[in-house]
Protein backbone atom coordinates (compact mmCIF):
# COMPACT_ATOMS: atom_id res chain seq x y z
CA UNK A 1 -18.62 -3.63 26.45
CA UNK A 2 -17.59 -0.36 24.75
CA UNK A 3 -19.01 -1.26 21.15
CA UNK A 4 -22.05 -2.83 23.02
CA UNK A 5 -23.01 0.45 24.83
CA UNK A 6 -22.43 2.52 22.38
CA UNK A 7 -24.70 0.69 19.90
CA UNK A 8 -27.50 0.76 22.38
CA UNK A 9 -27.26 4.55 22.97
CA UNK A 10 -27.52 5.34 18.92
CA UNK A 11 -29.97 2.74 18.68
CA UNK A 12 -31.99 4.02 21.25
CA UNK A 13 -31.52 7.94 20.08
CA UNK A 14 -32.26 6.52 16.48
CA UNK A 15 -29.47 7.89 15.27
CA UNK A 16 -28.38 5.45 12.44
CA UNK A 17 -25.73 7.68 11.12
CA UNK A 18 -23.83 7.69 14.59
CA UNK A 19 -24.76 4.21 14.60
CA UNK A 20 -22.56 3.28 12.03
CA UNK A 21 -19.66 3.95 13.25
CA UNK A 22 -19.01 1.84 16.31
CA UNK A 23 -20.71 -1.19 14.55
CA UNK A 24 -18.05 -0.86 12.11
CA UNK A 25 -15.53 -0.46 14.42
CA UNK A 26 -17.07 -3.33 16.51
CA UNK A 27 -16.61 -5.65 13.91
CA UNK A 28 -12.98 -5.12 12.97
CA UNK A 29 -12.15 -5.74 16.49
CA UNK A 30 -14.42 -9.13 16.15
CA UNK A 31 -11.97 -9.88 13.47
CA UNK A 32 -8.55 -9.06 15.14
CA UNK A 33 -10.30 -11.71 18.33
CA UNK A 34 -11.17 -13.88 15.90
CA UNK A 35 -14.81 -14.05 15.98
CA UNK A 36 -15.72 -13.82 12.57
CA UNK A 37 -19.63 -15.29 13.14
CA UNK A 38 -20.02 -11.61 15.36
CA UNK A 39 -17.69 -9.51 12.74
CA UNK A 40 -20.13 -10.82 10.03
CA UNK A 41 -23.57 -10.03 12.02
CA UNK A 42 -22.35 -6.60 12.76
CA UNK A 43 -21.17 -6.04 9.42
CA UNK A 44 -23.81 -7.26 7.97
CA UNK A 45 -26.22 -4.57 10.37
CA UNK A 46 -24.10 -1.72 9.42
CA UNK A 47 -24.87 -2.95 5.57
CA UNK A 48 -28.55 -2.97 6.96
CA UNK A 49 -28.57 0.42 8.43
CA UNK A 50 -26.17 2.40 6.13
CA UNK A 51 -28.67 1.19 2.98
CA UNK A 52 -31.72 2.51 4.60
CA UNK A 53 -30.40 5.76 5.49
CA UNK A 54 -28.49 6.01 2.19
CA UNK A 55 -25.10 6.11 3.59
CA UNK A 56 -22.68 5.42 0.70
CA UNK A 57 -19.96 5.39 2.92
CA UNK A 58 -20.51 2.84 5.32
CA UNK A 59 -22.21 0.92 2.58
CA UNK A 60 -18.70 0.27 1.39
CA UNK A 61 -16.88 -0.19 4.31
CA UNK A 62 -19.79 -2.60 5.36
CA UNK A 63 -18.76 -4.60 1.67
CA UNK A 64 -14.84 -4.07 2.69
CA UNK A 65 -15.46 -5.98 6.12
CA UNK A 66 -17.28 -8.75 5.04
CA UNK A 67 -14.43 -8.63 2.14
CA UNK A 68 -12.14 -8.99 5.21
CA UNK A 69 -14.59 -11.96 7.39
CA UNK A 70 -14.62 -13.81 3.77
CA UNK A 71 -10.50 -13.76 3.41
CA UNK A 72 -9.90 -14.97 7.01
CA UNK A 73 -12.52 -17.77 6.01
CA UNK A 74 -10.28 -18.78 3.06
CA UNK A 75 -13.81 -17.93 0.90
CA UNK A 76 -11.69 -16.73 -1.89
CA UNK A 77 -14.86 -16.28 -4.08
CA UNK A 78 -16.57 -14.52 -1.51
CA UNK A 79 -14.21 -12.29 -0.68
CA UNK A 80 -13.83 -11.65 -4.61
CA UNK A 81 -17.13 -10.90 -4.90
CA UNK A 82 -17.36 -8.29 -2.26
CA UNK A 83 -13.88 -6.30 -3.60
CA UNK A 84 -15.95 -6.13 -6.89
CA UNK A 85 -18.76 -4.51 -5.34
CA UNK A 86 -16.46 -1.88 -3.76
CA UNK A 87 -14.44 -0.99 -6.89
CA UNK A 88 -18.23 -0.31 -8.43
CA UNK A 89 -19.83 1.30 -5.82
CA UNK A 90 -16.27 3.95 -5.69
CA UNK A 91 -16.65 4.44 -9.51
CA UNK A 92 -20.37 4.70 -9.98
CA UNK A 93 -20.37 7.29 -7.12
CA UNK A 94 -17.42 9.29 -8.54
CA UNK A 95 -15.11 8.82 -5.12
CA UNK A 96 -11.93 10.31 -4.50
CA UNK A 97 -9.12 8.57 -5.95
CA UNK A 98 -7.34 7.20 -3.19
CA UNK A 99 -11.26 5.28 -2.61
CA UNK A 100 -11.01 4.02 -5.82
CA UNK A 101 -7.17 3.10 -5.51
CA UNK A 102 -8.22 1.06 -2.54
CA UNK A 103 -10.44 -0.62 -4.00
CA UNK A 104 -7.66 -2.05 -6.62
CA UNK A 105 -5.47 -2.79 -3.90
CA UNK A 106 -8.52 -5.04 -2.07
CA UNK A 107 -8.73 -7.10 -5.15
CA UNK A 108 -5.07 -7.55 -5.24
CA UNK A 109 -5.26 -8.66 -1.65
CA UNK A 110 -7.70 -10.99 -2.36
CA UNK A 111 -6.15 -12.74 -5.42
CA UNK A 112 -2.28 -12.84 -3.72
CA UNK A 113 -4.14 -14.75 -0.67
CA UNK A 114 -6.70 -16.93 -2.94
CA UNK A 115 -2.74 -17.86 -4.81
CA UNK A 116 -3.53 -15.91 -8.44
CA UNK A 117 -0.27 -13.49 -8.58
CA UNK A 118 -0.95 -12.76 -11.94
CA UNK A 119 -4.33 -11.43 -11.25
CA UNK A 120 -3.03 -9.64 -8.32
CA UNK A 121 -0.59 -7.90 -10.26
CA UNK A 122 -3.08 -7.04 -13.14
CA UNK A 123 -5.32 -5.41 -10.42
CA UNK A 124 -2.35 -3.56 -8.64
CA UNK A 125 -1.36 -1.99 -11.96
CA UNK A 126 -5.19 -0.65 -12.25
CA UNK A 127 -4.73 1.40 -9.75
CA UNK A 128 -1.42 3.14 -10.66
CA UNK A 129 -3.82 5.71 -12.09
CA UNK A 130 -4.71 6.67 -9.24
CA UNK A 131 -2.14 6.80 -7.33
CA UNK A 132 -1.30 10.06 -4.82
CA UNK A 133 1.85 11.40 -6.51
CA UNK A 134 2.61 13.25 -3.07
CA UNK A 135 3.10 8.97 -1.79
CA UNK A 136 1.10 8.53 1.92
CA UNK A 137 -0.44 5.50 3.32
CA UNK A 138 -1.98 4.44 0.54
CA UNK A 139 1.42 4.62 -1.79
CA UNK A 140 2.78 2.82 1.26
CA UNK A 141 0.13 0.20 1.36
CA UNK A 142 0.30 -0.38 -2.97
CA UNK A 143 4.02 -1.02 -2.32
CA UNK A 144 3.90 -3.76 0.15
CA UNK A 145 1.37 -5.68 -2.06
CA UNK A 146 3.41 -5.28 -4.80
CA UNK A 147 6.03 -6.15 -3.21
CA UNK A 148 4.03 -9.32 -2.03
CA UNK A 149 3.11 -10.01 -5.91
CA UNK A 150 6.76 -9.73 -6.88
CA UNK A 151 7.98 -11.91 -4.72
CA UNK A 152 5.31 -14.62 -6.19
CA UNK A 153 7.14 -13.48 -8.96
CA UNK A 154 10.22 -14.24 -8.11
CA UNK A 155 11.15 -10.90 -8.41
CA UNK A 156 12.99 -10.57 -5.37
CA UNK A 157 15.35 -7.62 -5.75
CA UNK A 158 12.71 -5.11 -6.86
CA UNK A 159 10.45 -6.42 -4.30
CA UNK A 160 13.05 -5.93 -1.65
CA UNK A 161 12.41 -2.03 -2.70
CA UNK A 162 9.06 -2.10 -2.35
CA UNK A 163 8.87 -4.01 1.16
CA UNK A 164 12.01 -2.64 2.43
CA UNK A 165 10.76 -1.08 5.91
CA UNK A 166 9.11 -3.93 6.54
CA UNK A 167 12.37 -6.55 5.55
CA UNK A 168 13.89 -4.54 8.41
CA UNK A 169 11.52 -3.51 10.68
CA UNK A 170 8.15 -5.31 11.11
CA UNK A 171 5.09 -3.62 12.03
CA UNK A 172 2.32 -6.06 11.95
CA UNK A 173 0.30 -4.34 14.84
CA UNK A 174 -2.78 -3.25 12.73
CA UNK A 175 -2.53 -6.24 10.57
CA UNK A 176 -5.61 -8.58 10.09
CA UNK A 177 -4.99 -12.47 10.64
CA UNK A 178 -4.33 -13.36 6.86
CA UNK A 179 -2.39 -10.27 5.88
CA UNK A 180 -0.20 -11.36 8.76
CA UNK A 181 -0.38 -15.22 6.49
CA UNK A 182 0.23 -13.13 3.45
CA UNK A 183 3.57 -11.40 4.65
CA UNK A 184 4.54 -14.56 6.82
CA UNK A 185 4.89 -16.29 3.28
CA UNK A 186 6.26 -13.05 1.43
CA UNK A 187 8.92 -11.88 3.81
CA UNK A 188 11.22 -14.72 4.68
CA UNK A 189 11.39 -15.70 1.15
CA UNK A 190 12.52 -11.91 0.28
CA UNK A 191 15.23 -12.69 2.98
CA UNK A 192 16.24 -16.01 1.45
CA UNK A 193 16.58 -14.83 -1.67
CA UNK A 194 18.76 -11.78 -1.12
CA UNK A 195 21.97 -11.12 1.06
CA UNK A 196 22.19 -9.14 3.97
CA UNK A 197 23.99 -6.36 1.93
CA UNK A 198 21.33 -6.65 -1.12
CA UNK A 199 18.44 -6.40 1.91
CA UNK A 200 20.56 -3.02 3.09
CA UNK A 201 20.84 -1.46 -0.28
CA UNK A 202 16.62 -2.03 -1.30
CA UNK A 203 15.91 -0.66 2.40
CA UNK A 204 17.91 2.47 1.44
CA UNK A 205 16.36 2.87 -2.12
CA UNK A 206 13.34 2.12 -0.92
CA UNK A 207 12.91 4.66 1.36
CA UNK A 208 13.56 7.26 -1.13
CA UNK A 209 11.81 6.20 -3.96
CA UNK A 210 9.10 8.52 -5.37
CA UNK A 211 5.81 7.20 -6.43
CA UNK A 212 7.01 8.13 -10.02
CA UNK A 213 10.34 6.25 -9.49
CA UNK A 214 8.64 3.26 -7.34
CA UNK A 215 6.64 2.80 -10.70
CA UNK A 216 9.17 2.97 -13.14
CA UNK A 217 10.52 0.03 -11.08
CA UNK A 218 7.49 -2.05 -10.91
CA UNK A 219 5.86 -1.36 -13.92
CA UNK A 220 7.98 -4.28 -16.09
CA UNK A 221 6.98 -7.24 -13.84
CA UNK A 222 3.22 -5.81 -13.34
């Protein structure tokens, strides 16, 4: 009821910038219900709007959550396509790097959950470049897909590093339906593989790992 009221006020004060936003907003919660017919039409709106105003912004986060509405599909191709148009529209536009870093990571996303781990890893180490050497979310997000790759790698020790807070405490709140798949099949295997000691040791090494250290770690198996 929110989203739906707040789209008729902007619409009716035509103003599509505003407008954006809880469209956007209303269609990642369509996801996390799991009604991706009503994520895609209000994705595909913002698309709409943000295009005719010339709204970079939302153009790409319009592409990232049909990205998203094509992975919980299992339209690996789909998906694919969209991750490409992100990582052009970020370069072409001259983005910030942690945009452009995202943009690497949604491609690895997309090829760990379409089953390609060596194209995941190939697009994870494109965006070591870019990388925020002060860490943050976005550090924090590169690990875990690493992490994710590694372990398709059978890499599970160095993985272990990279997924370590999540090997001991889980926080799959914000998750979307097949990132929740993708660490359902990452995460017990990690477990299987290591002991309880092992799991102890990567949790502590993980949490102090620099983003220069983290890489010196990954960069072999990438």
């Amino acid at each position: 009821a929110y989203f739906a009221e707040a789209i008729r006020l902007c619409a009716r004060a035509e103003n599509y910038f505003i407008l954006c936003h809880p469209l956007n907003s209303g269609g990642w919660n369509a996801i996390m219900l799991g009604d991706l017919d009503e994520a895609e039409r209000m994705f595909t709106e913002v698309l709409k709007v943000a295009r005719l105003i010339g709204f970079n912004l939302h153009v790409e986060g319009a592409h990232v959550g049909l990205c998203q509405v094509a992975l919980e599909r299992g339209d690996w191709e789909t998906a694919y396509h969209y991750a490409g148009l992100i990582t052009g529209i970020q370069h072409s536009a001259g983005w910030p790097e942690s945009h452009v870093l995202h943009g690497f990571m949604l491609l690895g996303k997309v090829m760990l959950l379409w089953g390609k781990a060596d194209e995941a890893r190939r697009w994870l180490r494109e965006g070591i470049p870019y990388l925020d050497q002060q860490g943050g979310q976005s550090f924090s997000l590169w690990m875990i897909l690493v992490g994710a790759a590694l372990i398709r790698a059978g890499e599970h020790q160095h993985a272990a590093a990279c997924l370590s807070p999540y090997l001991v405490n889980p926080n799959n709140d914000d998750m979307a339906p097949s990132d929740l798949r993708l660490f359902a099949e990452s995460l017990p295997a990690c477990r299987a593989a290591l002991t309880p000691e092992e799991i102890d040791a990567a949790f502590a090494r993980g949490r102090t790992l620099t983003v220069e250290a983290a890489i010196a770690e990954v960069m072999p198996f990438l």
